[in-house]
N, C-alpha and C. Protein backbone atom coordinates (compact mmCIF):
# COMPACT_ATOMS: atom_id res chain seq x y z
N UNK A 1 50.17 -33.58 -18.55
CA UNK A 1 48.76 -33.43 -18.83
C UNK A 1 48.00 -33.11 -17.55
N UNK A 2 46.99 -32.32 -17.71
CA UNK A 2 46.06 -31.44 -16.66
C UNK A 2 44.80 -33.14 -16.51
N UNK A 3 45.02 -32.81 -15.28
CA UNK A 3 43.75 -34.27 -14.77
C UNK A 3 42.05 -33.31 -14.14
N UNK A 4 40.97 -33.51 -14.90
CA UNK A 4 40.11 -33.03 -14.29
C UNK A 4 39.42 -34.19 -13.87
N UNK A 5 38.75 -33.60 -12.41
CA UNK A 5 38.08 -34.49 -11.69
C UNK A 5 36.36 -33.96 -12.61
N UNK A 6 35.52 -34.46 -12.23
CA UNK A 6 34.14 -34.69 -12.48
C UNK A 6 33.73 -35.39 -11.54
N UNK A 7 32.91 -34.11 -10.27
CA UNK A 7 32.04 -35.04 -9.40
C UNK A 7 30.70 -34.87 -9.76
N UNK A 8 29.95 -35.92 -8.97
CA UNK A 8 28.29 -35.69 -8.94
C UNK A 8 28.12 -35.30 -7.54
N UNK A 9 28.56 -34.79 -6.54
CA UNK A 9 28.10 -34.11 -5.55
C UNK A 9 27.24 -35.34 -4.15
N UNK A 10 28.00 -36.57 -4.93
CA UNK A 10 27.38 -37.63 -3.73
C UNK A 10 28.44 -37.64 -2.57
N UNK A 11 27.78 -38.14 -1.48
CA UNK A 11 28.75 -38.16 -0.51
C UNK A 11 29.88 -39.57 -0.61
N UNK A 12 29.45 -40.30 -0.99
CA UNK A 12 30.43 -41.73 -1.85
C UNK A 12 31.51 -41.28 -2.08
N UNK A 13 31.66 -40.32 -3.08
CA UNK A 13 32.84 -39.71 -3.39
C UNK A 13 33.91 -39.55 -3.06
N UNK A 14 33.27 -38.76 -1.62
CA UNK A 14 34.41 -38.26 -0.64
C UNK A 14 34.95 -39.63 0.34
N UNK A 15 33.85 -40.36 0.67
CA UNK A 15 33.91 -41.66 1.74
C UNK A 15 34.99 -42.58 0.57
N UNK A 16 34.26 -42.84 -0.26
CA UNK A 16 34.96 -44.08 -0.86
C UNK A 16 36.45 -43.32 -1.05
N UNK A 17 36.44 -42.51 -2.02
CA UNK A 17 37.63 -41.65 -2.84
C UNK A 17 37.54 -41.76 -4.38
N UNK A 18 36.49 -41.65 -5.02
CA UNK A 18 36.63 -41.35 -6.10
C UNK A 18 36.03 -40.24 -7.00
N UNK A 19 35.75 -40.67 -8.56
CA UNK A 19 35.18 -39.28 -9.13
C UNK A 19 33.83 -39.93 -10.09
N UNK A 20 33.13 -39.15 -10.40
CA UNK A 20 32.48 -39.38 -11.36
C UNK A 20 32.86 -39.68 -12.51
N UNK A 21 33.78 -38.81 -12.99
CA UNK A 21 34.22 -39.11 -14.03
C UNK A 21 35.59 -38.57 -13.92
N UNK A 22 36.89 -38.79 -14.91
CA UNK A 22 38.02 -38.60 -15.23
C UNK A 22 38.78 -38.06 -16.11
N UNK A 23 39.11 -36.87 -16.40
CA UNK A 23 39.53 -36.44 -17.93
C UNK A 23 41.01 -36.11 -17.62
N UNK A 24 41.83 -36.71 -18.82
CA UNK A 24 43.08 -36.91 -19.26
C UNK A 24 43.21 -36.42 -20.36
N UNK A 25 43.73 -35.32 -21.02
CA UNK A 25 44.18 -35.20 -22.12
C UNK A 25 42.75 -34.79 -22.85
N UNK A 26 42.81 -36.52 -23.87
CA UNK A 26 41.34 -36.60 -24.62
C UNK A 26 40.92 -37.94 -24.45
N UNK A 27 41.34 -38.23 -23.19
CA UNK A 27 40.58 -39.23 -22.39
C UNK A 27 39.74 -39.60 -21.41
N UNK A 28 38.09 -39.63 -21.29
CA UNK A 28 37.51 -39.10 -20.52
C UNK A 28 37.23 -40.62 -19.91
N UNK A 29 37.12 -41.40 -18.52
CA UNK A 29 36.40 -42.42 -17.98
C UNK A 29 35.64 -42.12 -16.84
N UNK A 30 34.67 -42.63 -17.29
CA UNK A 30 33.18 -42.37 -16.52
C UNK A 30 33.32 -43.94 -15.67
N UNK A 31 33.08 -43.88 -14.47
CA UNK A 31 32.69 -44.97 -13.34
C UNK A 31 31.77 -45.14 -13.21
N UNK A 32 31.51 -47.01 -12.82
CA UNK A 32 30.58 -47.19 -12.63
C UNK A 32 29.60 -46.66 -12.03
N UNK A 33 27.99 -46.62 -12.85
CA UNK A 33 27.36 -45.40 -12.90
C UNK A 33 25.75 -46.46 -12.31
N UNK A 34 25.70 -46.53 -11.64
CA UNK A 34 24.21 -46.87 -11.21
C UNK A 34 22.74 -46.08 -11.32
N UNK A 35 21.60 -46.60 -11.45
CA UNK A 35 20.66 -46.09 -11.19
C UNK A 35 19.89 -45.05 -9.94
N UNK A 36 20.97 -44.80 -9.31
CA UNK A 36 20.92 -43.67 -7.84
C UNK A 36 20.79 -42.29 -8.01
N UNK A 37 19.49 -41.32 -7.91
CA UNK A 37 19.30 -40.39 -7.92
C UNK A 37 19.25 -39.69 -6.44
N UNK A 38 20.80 -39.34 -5.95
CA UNK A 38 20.67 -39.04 -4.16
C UNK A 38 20.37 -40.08 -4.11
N UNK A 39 20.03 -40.49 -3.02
CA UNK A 39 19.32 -41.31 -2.44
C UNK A 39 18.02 -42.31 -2.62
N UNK A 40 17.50 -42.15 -3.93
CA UNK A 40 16.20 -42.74 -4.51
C UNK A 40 16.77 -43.51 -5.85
N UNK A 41 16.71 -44.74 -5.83
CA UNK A 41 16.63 -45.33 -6.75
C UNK A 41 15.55 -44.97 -7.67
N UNK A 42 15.99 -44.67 -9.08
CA UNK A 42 15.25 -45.04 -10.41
C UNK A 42 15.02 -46.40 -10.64
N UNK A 43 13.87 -46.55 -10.99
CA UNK A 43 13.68 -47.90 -11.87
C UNK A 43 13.36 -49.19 -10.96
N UNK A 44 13.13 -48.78 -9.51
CA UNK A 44 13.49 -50.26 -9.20
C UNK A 44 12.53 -51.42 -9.97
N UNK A 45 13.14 -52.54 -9.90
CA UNK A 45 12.41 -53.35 -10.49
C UNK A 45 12.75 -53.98 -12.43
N UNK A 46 12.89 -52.92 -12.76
CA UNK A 46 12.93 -52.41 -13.97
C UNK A 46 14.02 -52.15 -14.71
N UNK A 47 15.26 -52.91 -14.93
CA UNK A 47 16.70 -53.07 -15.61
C UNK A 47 16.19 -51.90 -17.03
N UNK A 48 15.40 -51.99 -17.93
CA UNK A 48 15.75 -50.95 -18.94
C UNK A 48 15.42 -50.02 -18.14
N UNK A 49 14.60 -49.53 -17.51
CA UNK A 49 14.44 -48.06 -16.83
C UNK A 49 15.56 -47.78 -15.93
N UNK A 50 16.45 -48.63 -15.44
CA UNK A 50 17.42 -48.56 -15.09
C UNK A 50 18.71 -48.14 -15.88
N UNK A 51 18.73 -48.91 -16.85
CA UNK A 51 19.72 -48.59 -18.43
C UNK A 51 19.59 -47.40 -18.68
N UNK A 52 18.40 -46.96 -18.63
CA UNK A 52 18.03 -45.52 -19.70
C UNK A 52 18.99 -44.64 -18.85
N UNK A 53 18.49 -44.46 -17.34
CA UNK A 53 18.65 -43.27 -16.36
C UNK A 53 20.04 -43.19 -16.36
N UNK A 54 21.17 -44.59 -16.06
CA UNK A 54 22.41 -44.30 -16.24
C UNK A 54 22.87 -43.88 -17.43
N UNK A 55 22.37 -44.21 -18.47
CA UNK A 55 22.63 -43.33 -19.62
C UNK A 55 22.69 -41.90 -20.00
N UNK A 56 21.45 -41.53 -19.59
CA UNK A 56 21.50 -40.07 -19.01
C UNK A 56 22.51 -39.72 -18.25
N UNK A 57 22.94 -40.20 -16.95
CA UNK A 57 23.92 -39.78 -16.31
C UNK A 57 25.06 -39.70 -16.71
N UNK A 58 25.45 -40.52 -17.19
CA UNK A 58 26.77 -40.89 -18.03
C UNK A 58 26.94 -39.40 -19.24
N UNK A 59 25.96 -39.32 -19.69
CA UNK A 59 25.50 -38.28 -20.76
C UNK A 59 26.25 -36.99 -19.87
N UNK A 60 25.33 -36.44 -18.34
CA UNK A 60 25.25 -35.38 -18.54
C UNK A 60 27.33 -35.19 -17.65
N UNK A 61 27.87 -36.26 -17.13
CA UNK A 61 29.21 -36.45 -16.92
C UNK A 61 30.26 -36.40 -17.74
N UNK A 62 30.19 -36.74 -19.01
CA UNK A 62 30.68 -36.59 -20.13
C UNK A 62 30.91 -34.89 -20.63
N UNK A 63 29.19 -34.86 -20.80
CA UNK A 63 29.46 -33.06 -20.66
C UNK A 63 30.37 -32.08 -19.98
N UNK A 64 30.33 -32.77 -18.95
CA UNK A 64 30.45 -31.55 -17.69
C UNK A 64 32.49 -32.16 -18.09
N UNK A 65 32.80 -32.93 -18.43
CA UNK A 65 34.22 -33.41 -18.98
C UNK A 65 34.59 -32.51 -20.18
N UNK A 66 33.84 -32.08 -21.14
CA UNK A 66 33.87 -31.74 -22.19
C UNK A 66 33.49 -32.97 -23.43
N UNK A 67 32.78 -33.68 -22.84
CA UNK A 67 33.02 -34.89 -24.00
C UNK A 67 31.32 -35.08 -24.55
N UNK A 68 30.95 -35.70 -25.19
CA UNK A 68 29.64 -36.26 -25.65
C UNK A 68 29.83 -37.61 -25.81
N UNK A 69 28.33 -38.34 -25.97
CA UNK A 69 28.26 -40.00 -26.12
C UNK A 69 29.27 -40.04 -27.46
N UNK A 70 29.01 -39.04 -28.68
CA UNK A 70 29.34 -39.77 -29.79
C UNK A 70 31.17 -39.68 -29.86
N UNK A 71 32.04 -39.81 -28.22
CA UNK A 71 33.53 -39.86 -28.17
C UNK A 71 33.63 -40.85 -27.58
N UNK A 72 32.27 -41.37 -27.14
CA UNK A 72 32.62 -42.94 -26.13
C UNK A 72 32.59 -44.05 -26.94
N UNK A 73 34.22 -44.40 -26.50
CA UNK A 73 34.49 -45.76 -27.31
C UNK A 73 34.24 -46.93 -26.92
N UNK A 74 34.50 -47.39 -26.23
CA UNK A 74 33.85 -48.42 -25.11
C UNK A 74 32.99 -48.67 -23.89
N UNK A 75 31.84 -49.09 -23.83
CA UNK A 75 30.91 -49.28 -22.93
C UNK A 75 31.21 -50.58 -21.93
N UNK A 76 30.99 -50.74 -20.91
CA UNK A 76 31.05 -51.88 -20.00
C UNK A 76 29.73 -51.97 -19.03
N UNK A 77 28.82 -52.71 -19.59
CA UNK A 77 27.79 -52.90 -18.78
C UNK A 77 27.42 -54.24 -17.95
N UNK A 78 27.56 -53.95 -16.27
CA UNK A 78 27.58 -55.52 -15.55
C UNK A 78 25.81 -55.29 -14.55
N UNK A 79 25.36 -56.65 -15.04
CA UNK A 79 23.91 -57.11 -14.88
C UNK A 79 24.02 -58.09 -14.15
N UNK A 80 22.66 -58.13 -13.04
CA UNK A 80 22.55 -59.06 -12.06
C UNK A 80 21.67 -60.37 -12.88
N UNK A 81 21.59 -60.09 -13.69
CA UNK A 81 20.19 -61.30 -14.37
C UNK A 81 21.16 -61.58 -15.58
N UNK A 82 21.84 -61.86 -16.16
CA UNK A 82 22.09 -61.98 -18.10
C UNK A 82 20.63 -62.34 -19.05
N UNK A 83 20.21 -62.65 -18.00
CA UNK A 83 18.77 -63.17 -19.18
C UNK A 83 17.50 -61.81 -19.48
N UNK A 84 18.32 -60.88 -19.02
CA UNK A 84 17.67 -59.28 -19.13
C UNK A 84 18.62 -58.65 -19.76
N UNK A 85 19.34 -59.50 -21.17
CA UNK A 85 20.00 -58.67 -21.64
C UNK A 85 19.89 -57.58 -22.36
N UNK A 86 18.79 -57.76 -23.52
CA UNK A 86 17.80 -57.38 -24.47
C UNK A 86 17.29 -56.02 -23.86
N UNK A 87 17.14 -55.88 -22.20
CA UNK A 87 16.46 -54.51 -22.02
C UNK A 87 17.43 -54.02 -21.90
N UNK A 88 18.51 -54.44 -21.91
CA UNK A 88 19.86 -53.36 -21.17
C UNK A 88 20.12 -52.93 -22.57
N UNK A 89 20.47 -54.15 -23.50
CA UNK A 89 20.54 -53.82 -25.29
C UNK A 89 19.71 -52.55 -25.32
N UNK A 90 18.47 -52.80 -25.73
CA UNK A 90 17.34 -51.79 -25.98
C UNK A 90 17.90 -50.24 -25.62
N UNK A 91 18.25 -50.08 -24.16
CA UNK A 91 18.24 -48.75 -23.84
C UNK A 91 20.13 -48.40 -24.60
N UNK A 92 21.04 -49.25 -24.24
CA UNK A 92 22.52 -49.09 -25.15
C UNK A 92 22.14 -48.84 -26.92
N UNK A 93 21.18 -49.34 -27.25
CA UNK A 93 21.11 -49.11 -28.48
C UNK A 93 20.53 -47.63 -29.10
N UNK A 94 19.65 -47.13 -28.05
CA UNK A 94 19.15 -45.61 -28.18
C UNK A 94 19.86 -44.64 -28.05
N UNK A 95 21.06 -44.99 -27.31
CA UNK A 95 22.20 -44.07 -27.09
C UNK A 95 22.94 -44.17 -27.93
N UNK A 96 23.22 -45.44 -28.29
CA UNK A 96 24.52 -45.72 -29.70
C UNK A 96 24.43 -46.49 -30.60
N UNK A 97 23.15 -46.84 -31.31
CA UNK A 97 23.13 -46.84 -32.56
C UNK A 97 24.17 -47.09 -33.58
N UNK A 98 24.29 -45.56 -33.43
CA UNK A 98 25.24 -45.42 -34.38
C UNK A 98 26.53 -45.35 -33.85
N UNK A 99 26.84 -44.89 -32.82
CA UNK A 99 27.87 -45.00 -32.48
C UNK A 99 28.96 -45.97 -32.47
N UNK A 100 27.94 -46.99 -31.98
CA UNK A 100 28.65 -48.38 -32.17
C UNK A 100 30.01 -48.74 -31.61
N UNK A 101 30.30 -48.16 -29.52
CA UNK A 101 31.03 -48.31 -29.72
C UNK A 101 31.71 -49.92 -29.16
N UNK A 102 32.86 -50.14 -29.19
CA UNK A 102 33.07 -51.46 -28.31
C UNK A 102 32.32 -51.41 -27.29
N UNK A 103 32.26 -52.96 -26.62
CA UNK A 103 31.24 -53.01 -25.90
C UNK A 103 30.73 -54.80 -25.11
N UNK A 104 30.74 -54.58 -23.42
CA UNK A 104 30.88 -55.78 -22.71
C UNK A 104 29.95 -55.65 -22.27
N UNK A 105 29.02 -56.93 -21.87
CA UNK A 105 28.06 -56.79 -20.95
C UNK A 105 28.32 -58.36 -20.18
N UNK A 106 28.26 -58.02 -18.57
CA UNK A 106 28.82 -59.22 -17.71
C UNK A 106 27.86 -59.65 -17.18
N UNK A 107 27.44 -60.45 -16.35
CA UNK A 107 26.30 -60.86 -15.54
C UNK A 107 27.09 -61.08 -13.61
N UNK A 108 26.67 -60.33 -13.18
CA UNK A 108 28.02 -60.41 -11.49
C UNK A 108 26.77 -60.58 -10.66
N UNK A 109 27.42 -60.89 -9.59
CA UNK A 109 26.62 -61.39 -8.26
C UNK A 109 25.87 -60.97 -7.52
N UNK A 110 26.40 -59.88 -7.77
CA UNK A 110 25.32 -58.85 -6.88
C UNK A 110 25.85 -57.11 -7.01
N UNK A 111 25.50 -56.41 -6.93
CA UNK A 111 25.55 -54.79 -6.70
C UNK A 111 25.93 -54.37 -5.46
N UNK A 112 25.57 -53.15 -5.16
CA UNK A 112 26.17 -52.08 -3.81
C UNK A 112 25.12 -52.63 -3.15
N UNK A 113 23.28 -52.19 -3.83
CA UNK A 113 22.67 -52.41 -3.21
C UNK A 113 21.21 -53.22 -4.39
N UNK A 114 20.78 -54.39 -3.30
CA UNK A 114 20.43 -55.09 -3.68
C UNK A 114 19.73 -55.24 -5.32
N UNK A 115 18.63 -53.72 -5.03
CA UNK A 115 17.71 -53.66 -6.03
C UNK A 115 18.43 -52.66 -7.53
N UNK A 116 20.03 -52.67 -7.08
CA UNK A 116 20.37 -52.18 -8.52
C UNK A 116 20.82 -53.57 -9.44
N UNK A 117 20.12 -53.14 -10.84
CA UNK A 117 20.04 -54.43 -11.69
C UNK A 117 20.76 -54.09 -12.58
N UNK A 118 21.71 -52.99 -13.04
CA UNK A 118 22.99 -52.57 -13.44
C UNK A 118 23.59 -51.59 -13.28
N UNK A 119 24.69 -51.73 -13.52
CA UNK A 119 25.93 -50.65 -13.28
C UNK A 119 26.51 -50.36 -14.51
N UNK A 120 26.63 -49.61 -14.84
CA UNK A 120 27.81 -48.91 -16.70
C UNK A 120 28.82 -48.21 -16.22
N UNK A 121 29.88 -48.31 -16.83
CA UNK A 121 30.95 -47.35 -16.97
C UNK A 121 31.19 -47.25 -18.52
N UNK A 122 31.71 -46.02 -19.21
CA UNK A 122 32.02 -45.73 -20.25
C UNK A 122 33.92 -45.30 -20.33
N UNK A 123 34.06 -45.33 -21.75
CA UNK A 123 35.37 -44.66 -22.01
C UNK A 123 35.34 -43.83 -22.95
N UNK A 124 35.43 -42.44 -23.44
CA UNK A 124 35.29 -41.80 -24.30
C UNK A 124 36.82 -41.13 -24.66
N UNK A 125 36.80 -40.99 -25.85
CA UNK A 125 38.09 -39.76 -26.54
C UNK A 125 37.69 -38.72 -27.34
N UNK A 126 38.23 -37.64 -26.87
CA UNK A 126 37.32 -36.39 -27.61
C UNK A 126 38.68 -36.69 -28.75
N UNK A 127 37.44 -36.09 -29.85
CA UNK A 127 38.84 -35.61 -30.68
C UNK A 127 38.91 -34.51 -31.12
C-alpha cells in the first residue's frame, strides 16, 4: 500500500517529524490538531471557538487525503478544563451529528502551549 503524507506547511513538521495527516489504503489519521493558525492562535480564551477552528482544519486535511468528515470514525478530543465539556460537545456535534462517530474526550495537564484549551485528532475510512 502507497502511504500519503498530508502536510500543513508548519515548520513543526519538519523539526518534530511528523504529518498532518496520514493516508493508508482507506485509512486516513489526522494528528493532533490544535487551534494554531501559523503562528496566531484562534480562540484564545474560548475552548468552543477553539473546537470549531480545529474542526475546520481537520476538515480541510481530510480533503487534501481524499477523505471527508462523513469517513471519520473515531474522534479523540483532549481538554485542559473537563468542566468545558459541553462547548467542545457543541462544536463536535455541528460536525457530526449525524455522523456519530466513536468518540473520547480526556481532560490532560496541559498543552504545547499554555493558552491551547484543546487538541483533536480524528480517524477516518473512505469507502
Amino acid at each position: 500500500m502507497q502511504k500519503q503524507l498530508i502536510t500543513s506547511g508548519t515548520k513543526w513538521e519538519d523539526i518534530v517529524g511528523y504529518s498532518r495527516a496520514v493516508r493508508i489504503g482507506n485509512i486516513v489519521e489526522v494528528a493532533g490538531t490544535t487551534a494554531m493558525d501559523g503562528d496566531q492562535l484562534i480562540g484564545k480564551g474560548d475552548i468552543y471557538a477553539q473546537s470549531k477552528f480545529i474542526f475546520q482544519k481537520i476538515e480541510k486535511a481530510l480533503q487534501q487525503a481524499g477523505a471527508s468528515m462523513t469517513d471519520v470514525v473515531r474522534t479523540r478530543m483532549y481538554v485542559t478544563d473537563i468542566s468545558r465539556w459541553e462547548e467542545v460537545g457543541k462544536a463536535h456535534g455541528e460536525f457530526f451529528k449525524t455522523i456519530k462517530p466513536a468518540s473520547t474526550m480526556v481532560e490532560v495537564s496541559g498543552l504545547v502551549n499554555p493558552d491551547m484549551l484543546v487538541e483533536i485528532e480524528v480517524t477516518a475510512v473512505v469507502e
